[in-house]
C-alpha atoms as a PDB file:
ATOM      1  CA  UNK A   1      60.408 103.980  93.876  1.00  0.00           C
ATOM      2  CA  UNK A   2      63.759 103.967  95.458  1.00  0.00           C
ATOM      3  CA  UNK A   3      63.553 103.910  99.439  1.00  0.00           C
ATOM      4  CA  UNK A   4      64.672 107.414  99.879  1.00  0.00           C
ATOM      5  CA  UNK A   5      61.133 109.291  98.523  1.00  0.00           C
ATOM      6  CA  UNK A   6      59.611 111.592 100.484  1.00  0.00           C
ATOM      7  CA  UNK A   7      55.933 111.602 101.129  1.00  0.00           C
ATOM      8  CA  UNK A   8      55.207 113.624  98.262  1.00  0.00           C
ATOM      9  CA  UNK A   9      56.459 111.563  96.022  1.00  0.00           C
ATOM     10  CA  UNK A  10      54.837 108.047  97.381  1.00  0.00           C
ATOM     11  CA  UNK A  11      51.701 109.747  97.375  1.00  0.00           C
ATOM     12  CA  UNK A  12      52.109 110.945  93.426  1.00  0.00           C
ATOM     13  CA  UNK A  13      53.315 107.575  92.506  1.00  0.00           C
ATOM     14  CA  UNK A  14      50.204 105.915  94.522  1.00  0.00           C
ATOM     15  CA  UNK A  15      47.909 108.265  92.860  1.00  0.00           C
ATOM     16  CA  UNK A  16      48.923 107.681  89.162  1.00  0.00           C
ATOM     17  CA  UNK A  17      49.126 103.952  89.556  1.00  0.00           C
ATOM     18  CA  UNK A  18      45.775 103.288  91.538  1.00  0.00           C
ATOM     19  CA  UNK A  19      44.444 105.609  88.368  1.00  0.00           C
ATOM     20  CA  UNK A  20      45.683 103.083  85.688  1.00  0.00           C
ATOM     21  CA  UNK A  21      45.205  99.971  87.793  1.00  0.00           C
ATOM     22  CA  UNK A  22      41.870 101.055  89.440  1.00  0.00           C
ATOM     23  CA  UNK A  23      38.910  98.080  88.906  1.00  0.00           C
ATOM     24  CA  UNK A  24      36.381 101.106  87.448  1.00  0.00           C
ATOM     25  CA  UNK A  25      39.163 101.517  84.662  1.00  0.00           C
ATOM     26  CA  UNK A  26      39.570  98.207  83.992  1.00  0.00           C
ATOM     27  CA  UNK A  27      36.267  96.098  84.889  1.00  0.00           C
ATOM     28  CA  UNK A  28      36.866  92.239  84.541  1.00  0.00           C
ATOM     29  CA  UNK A  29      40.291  93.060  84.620  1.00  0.00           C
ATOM     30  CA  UNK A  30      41.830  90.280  87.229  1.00  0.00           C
ATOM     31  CA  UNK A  31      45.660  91.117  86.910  1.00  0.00           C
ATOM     32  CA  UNK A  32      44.401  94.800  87.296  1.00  0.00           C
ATOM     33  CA  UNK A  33      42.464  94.265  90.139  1.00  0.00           C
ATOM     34  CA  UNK A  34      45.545  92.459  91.625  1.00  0.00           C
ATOM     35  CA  UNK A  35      47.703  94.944  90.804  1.00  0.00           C
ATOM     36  CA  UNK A  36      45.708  97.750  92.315  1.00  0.00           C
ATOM     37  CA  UNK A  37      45.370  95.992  95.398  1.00  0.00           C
ATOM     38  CA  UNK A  38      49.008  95.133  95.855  1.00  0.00           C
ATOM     39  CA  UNK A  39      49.232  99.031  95.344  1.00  0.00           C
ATOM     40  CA  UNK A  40      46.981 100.004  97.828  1.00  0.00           C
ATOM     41  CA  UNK A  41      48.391  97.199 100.346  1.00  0.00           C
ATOM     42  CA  UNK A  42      51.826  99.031  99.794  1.00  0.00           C
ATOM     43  CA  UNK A  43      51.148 102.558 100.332  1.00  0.00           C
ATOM     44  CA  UNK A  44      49.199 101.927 103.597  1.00  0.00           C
ATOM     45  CA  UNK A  45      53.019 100.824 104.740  1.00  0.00           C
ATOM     46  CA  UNK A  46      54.987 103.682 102.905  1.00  0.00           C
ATOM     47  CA  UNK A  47      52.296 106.253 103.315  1.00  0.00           C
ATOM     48  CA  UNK A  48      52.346 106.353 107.098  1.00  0.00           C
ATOM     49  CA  UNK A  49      55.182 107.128 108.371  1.00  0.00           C
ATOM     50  CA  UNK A  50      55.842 105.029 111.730  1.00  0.00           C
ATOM     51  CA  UNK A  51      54.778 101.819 109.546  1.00  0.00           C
ATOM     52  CA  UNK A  52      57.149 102.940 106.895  1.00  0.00           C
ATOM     53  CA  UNK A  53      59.790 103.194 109.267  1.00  0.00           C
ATOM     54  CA  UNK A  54      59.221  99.267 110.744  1.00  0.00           C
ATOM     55  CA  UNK A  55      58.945  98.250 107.085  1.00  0.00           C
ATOM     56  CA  UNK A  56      62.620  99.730 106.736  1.00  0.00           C
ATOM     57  CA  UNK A  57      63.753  98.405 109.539  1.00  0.00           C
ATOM     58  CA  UNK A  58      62.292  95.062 109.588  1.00  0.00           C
ATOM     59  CA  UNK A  59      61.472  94.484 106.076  1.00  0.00           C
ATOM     60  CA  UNK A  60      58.622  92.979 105.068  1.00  0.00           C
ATOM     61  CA  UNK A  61      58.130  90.066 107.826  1.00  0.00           C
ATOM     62  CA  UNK A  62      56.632  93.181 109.511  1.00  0.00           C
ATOM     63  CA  UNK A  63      53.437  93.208 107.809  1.00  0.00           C
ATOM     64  CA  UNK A  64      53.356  89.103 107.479  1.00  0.00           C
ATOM     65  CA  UNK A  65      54.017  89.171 111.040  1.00  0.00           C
ATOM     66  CA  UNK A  66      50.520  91.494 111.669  1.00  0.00           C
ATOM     67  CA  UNK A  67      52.880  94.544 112.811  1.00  0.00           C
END
């Protein structure tokens, strides 16, 4: 995903990798589970758009930071 997508597209992209990396799809799955929850951690950023915008700004020290 190149930093440039609109929300449209972040949400698509979300959508068809939480599908294949969901835990129901892949039970006992550990890098899976991982996986989805690295997804999910990085859309709440790029799916809202004031938090996407500090993310772009600041990076990701943002989000270690608690902001």
């Amino acid at each position: 995903m190149n930093s440039s997508a609109d929300a449209d597209a972040i949400k698509r992209t979300f959508r068809k990798l939480a599908r294949k990396y969901h835990p129901d799809v892949n039970p006992g799955d550990k890098d899976a589970e991982a996986k989805f929850k690295e997804i999910s951690e990085a859309y709440e950023v790029l799916g809202d758009a004031e938090k996407r915008a500090k993310y772009d700004q600041f990076g990701q020290a943002t989000q270690q930071a608690g902001g």
